[in-house]
PDB file of N, CA and C in Angstrom:
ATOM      1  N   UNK A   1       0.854  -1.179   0.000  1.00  0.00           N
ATOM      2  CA  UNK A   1       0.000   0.000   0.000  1.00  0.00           C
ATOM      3  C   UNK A   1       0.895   1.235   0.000  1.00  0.00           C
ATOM      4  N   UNK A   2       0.954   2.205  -0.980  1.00  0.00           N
ATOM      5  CA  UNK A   2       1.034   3.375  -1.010  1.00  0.00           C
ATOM      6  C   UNK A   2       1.187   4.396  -0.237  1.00  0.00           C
ATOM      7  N   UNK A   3       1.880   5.901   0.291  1.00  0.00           N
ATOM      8  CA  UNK A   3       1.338   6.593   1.599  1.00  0.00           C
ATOM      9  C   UNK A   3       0.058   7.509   0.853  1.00  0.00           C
ATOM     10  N   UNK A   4      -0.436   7.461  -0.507  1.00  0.00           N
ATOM     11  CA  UNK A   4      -1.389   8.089  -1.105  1.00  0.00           C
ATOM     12  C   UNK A   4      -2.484   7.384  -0.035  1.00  0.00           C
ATOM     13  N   UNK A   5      -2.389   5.872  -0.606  1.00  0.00           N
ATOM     14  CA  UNK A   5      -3.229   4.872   0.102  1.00  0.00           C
ATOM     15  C   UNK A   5      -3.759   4.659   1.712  1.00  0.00           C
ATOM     16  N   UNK A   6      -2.444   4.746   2.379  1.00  0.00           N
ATOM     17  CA  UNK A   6      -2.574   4.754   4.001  1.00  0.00           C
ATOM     18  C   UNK A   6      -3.236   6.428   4.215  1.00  0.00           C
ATOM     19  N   UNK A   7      -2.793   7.195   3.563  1.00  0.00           N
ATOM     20  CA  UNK A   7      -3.344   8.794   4.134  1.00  0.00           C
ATOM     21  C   UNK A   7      -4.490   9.014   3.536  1.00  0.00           C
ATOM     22  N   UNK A   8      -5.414   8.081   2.761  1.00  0.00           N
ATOM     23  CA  UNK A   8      -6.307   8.372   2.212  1.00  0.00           C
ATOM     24  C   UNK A   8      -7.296   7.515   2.752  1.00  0.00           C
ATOM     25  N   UNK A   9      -7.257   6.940   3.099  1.00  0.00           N
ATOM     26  CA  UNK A   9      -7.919   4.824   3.817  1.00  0.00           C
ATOM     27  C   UNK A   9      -9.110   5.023   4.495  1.00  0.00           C
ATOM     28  N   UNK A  10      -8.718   6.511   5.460  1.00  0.00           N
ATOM     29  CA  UNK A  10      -9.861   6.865   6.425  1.00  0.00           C
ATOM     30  C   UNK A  10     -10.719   7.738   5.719  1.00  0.00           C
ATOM     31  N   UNK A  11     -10.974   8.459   4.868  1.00  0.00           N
ATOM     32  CA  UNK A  11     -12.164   9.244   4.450  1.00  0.00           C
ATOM     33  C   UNK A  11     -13.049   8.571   3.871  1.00  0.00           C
ATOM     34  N   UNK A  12     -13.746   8.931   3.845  1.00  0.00           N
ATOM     35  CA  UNK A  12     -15.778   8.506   3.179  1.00  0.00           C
ATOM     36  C   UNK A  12     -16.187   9.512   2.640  1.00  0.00           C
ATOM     37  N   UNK A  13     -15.725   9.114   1.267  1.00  0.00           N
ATOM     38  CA  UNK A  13     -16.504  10.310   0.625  1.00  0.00           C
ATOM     39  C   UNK A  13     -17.488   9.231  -0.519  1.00  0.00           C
ATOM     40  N   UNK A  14     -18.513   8.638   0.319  1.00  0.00           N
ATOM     41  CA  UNK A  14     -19.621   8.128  -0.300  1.00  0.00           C
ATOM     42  C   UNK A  14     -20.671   8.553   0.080  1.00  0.00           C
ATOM     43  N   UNK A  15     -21.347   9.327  -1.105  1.00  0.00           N
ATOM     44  CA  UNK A  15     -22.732  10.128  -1.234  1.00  0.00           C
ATOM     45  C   UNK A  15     -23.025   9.894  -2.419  1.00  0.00           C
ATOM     46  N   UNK A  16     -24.395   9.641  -2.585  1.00  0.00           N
ATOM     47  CA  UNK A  16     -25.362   9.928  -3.795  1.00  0.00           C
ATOM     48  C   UNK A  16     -24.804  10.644  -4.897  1.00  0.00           C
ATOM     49  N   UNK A  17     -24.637  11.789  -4.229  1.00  0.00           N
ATOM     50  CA  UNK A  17     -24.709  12.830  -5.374  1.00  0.00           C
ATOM     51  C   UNK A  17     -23.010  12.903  -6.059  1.00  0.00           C
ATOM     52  N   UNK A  18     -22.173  12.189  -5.109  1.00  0.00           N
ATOM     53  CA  UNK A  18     -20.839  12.292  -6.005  1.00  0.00           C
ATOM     54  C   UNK A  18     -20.678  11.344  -7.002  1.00  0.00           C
ATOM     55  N   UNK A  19     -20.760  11.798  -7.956  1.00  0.00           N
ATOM     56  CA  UNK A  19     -20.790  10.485  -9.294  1.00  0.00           C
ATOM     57  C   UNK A  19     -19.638  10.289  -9.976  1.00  0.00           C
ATOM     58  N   UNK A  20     -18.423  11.162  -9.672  1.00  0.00           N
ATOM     59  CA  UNK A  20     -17.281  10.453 -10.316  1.00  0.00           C
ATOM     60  C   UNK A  20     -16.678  10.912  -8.821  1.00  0.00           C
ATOM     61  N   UNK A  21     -15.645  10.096  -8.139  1.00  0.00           N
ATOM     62  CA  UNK A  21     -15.281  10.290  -6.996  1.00  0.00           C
ATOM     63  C   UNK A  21     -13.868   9.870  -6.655  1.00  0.00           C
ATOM     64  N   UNK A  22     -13.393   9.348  -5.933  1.00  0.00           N
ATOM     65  CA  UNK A  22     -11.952   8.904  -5.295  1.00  0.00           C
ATOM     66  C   UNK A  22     -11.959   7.378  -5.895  1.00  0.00           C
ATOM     67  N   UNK A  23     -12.994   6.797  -6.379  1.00  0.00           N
ATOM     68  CA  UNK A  23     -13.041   5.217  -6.583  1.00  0.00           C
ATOM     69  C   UNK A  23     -12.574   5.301  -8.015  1.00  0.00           C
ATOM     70  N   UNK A  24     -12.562   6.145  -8.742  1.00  0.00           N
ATOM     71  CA  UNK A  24     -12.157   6.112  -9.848  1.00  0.00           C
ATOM     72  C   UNK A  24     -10.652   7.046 -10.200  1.00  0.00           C
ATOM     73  N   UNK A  25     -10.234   6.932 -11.693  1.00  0.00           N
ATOM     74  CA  UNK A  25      -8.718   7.183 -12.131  1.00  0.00           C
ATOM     75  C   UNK A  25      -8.893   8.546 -12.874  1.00  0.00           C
ATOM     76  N   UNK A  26      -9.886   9.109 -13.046  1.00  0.00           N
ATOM     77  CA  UNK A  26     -10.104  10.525 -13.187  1.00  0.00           C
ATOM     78  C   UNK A  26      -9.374  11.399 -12.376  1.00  0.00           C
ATOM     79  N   UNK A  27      -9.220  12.686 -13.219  1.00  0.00           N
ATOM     80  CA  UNK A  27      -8.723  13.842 -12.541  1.00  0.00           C
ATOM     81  C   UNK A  27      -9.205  14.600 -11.800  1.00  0.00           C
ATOM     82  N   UNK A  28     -11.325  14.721 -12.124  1.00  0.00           N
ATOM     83  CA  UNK A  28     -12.142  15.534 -11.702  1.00  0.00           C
ATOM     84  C   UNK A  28     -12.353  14.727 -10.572  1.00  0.00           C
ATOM     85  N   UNK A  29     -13.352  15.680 -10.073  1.00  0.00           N
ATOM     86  CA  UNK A  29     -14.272  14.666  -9.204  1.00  0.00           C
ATOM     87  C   UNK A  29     -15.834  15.372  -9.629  1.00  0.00           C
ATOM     88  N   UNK A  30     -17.119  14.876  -9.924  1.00  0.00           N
ATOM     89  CA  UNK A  30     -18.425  15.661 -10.000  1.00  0.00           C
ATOM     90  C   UNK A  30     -19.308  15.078  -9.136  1.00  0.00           C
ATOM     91  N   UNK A  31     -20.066  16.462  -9.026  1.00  0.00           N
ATOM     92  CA  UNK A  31     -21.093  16.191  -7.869  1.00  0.00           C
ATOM     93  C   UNK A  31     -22.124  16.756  -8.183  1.00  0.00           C
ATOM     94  N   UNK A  32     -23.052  15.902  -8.018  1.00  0.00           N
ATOM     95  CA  UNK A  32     -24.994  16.620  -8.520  1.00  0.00           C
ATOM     96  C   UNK A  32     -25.508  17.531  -7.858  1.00  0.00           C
ATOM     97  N   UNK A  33     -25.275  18.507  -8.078  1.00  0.00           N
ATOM     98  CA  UNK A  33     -25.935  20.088  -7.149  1.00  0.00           C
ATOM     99  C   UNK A  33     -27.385  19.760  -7.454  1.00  0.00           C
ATOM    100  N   UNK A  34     -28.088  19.585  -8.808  1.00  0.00           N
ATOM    101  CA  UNK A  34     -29.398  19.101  -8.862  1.00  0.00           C
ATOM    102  C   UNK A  34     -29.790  18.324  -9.852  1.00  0.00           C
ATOM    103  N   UNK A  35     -31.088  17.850 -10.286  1.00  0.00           N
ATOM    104  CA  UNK A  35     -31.500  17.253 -11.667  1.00  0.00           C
ATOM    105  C   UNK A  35     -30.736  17.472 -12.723  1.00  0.00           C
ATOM    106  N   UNK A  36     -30.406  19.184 -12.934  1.00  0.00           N
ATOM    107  CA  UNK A  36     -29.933  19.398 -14.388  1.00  0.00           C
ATOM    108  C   UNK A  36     -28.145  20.226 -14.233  1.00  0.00           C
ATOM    109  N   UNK A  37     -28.360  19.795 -12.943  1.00  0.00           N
ATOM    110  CA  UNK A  37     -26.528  20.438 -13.112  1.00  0.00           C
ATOM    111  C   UNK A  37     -25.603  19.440 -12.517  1.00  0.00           C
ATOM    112  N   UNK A  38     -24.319  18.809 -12.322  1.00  0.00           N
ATOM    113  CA  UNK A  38     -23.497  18.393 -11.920  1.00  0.00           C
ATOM    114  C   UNK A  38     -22.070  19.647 -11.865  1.00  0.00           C
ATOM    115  N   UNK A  39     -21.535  19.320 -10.241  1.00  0.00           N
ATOM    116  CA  UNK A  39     -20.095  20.198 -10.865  1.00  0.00           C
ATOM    117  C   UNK A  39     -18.928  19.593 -10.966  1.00  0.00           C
ATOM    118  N   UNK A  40     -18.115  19.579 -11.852  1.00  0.00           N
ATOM    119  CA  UNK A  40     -17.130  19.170 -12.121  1.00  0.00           C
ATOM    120  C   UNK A  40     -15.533  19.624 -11.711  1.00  0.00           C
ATOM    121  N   UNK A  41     -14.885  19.553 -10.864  1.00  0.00           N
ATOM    122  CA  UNK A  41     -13.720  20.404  -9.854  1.00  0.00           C
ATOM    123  C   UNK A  41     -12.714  19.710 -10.342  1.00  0.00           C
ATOM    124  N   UNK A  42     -11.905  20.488 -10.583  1.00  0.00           N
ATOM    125  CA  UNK A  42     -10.541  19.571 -10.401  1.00  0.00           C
ATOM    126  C   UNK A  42      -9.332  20.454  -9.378  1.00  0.00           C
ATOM    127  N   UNK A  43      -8.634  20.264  -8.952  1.00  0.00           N
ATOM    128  CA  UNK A  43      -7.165  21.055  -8.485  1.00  0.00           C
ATOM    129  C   UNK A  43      -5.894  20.553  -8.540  1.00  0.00           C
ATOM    130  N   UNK A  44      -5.462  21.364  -9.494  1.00  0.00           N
ATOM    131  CA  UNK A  44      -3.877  20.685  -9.757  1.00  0.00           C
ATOM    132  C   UNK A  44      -2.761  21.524  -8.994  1.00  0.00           C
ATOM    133  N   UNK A  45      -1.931  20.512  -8.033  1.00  0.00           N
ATOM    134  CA  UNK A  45      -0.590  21.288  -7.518  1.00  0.00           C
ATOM    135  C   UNK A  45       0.652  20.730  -8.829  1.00  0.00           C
ATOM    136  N   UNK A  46       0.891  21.876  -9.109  1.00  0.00           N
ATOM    137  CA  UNK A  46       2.371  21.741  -9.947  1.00  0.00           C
ATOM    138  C   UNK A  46       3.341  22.450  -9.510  1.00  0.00           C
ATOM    139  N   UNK A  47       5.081  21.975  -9.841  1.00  0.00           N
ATOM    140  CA  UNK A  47       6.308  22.985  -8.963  1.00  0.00           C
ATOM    141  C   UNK A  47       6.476  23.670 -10.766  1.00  0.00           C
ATOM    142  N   UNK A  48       7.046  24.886 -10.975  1.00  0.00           N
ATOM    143  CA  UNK A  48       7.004  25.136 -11.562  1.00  0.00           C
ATOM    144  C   UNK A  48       7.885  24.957 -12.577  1.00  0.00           C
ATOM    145  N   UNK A  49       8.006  24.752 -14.009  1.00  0.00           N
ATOM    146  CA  UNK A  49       8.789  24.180 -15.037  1.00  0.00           C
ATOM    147  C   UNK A  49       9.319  25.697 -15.995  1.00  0.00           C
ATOM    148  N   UNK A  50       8.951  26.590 -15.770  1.00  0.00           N
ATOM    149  CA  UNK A  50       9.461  27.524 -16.438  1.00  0.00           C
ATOM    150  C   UNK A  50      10.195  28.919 -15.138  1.00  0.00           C
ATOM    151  N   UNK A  51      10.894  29.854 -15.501  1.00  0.00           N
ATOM    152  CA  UNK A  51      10.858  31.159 -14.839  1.00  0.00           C
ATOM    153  C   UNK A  51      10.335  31.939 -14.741  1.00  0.00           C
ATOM    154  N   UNK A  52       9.531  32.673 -15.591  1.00  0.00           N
ATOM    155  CA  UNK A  52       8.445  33.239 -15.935  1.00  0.00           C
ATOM    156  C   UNK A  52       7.035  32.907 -15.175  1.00  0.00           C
ATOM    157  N   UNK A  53       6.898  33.566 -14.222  1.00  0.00           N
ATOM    158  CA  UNK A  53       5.979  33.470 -13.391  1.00  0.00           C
ATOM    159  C   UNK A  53       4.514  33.162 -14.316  1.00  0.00           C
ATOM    160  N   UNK A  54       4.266  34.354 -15.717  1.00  0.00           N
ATOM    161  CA  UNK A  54       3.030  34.539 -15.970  1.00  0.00           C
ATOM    162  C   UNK A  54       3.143  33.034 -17.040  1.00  0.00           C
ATOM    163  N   UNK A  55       4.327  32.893 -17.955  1.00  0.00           N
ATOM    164  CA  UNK A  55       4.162  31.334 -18.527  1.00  0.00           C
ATOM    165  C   UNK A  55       3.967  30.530 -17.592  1.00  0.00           C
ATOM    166  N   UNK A  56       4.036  30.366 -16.465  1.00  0.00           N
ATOM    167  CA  UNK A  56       3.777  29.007 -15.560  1.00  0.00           C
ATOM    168  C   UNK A  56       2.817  29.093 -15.249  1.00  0.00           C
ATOM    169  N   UNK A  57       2.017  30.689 -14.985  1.00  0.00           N
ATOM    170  CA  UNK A  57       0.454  30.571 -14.894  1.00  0.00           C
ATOM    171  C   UNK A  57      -0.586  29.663 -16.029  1.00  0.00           C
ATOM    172  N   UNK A  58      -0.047  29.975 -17.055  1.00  0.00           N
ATOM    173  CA  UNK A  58      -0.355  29.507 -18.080  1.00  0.00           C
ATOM    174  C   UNK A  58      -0.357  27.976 -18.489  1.00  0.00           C
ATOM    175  N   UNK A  59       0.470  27.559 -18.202  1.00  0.00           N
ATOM    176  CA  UNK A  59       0.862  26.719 -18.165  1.00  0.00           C
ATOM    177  C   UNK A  59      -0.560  25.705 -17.088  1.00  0.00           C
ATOM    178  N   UNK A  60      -0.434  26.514 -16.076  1.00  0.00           N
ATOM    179  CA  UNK A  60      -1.062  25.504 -14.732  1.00  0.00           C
ATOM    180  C   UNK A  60      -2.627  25.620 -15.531  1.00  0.00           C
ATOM    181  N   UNK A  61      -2.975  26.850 -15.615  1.00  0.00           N
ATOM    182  CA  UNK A  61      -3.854  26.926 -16.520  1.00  0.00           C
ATOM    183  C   UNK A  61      -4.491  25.470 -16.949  1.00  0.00           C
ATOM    184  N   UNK A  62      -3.694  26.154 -18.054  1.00  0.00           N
ATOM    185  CA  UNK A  62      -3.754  24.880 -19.165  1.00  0.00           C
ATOM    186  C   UNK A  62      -4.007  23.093 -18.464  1.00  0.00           C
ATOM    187  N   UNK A  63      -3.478  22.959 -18.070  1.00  0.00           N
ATOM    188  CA  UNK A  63      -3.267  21.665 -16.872  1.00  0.00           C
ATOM    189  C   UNK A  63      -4.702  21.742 -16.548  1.00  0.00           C
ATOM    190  N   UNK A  64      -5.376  22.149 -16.101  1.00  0.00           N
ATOM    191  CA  UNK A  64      -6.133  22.234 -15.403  1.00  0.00           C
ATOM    192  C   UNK A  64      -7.198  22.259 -15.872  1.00  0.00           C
ATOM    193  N   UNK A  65      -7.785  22.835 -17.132  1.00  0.00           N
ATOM    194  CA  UNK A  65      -8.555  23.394 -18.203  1.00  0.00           C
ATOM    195  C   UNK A  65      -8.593  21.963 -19.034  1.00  0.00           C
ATOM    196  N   UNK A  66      -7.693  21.308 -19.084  1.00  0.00           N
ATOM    197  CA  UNK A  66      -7.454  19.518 -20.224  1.00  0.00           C
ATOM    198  C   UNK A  66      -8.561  18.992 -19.201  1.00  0.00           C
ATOM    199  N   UNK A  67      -8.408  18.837 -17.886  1.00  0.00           N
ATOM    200  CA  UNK A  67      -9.023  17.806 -17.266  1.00  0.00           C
ATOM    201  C   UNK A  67     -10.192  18.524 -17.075  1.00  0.00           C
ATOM    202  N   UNK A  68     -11.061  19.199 -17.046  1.00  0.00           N
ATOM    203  CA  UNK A  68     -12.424  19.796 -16.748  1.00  0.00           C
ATOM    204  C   UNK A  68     -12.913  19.591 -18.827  1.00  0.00           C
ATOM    205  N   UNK A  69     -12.260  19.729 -19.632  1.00  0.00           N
ATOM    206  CA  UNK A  69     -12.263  19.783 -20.940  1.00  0.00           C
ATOM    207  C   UNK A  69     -12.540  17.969 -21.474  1.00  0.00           C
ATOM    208  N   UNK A  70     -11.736  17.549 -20.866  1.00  0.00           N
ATOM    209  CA  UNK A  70     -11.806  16.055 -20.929  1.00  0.00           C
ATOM    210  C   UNK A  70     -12.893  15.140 -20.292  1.00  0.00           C
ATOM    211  N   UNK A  71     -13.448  15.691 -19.615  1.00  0.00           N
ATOM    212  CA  UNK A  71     -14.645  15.448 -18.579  1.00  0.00           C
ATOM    213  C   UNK A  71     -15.938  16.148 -19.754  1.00  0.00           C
ATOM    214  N   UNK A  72     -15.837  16.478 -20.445  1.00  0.00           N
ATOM    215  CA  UNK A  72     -17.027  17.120 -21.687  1.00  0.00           C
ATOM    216  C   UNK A  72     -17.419  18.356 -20.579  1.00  0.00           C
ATOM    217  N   UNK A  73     -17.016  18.935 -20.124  1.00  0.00           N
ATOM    218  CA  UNK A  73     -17.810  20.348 -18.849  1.00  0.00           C
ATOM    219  C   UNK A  73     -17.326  21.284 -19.377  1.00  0.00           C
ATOM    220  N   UNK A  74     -18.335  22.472 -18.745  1.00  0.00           N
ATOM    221  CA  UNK A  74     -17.937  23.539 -19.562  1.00  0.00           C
ATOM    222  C   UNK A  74     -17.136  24.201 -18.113  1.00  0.00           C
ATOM    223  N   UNK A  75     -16.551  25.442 -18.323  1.00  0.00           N
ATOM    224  CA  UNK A  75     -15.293  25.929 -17.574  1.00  0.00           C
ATOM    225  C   UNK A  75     -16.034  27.166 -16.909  1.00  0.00           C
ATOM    226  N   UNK A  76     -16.105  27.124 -15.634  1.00  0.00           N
ATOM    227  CA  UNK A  76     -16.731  28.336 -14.704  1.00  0.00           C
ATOM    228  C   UNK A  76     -15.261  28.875 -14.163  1.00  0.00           C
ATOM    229  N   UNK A  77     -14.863  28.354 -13.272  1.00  0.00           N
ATOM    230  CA  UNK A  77     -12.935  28.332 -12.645  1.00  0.00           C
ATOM    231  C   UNK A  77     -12.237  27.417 -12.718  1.00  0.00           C
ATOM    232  N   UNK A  78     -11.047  27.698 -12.109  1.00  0.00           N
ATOM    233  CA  UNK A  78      -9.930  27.159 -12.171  1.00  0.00           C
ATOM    234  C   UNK A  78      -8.996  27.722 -11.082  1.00  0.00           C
ATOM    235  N   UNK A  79      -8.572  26.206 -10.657  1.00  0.00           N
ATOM    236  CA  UNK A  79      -7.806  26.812  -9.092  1.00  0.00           C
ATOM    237  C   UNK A  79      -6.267  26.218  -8.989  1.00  0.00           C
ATOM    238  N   UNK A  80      -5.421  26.608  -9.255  1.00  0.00           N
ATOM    239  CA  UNK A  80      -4.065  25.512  -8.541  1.00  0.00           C
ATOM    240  C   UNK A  80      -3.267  26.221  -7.714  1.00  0.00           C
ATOM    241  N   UNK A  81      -2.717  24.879  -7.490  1.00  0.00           N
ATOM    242  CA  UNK A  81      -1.732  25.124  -6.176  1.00  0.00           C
ATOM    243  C   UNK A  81      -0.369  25.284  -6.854  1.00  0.00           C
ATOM    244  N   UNK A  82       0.542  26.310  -7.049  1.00  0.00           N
ATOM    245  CA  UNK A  82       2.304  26.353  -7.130  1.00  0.00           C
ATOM    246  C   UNK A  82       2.696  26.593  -6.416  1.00  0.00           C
ATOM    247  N   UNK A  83       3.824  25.564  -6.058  1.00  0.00           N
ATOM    248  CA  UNK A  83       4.983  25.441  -5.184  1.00  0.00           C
ATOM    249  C   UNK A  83       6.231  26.464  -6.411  1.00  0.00           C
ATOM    250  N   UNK A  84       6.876  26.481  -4.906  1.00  0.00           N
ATOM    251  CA  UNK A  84       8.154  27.232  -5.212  1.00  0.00           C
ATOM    252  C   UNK A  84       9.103  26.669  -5.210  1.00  0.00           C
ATOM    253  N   UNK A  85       9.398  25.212  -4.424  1.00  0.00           N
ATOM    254  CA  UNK A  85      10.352  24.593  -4.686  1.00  0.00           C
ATOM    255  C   UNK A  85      10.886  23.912  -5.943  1.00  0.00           C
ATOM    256  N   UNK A  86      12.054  24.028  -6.083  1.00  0.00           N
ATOM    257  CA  UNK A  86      12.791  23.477  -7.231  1.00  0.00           C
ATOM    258  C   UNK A  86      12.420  24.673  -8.826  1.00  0.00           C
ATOM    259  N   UNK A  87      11.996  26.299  -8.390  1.00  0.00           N
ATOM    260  CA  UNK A  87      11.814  26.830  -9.410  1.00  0.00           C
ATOM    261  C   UNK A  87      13.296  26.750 -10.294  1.00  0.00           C
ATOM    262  N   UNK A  88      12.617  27.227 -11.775  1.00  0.00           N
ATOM    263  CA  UNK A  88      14.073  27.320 -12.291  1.00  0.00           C
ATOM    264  C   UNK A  88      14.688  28.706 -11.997  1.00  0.00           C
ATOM    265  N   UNK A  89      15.864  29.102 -12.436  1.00  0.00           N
ATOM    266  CA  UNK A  89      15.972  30.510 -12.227  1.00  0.00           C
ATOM    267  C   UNK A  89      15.989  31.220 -13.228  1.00  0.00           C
TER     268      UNK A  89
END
């Protein structure tokens, strides 16, 4: 087992309304707000691969935008996490 696995073992995130969830290999996760809407979330942490602060925005962007895009959803936000470690200079 994994430490993804052991640090993950204890949550329950089983509800109705989450229809793609932790049981699956997806990026998103969606959840049925009602009959005719589901939301589709994703959050990506990336360290950053360029110097350029605003290309790495872009970049995470992008990352982030494939997997809500890949899921067929349309795009309300977008949230990530950058680390600073290991920037380039």
């Amino acid at each position: 087992m994994g430490e993804i696995d052991i640090a993950l073992r204890g949550l329950d995130c089983s509800s109705s309304k989450v229809l793609i969830g932790m049981d699956s290999s997806d990026d998103t996760a969606v959840y049925q707000i009602d009959s005719d809407k589901a939301l589709v979330q994703t959050v990506d942490i990336i360290t950053p691969i360029v110097g350029d602060p605003y290309k790495c925005g872009q970049i995470a962007a992008a990352n982030s935008l494939s997997d809500i895009f890949a899921m067929g959803a349309e795009v309300a936000t977008v949230m990530n996490i950058v680390g600073s470690d290991g920037c380039p200079p």
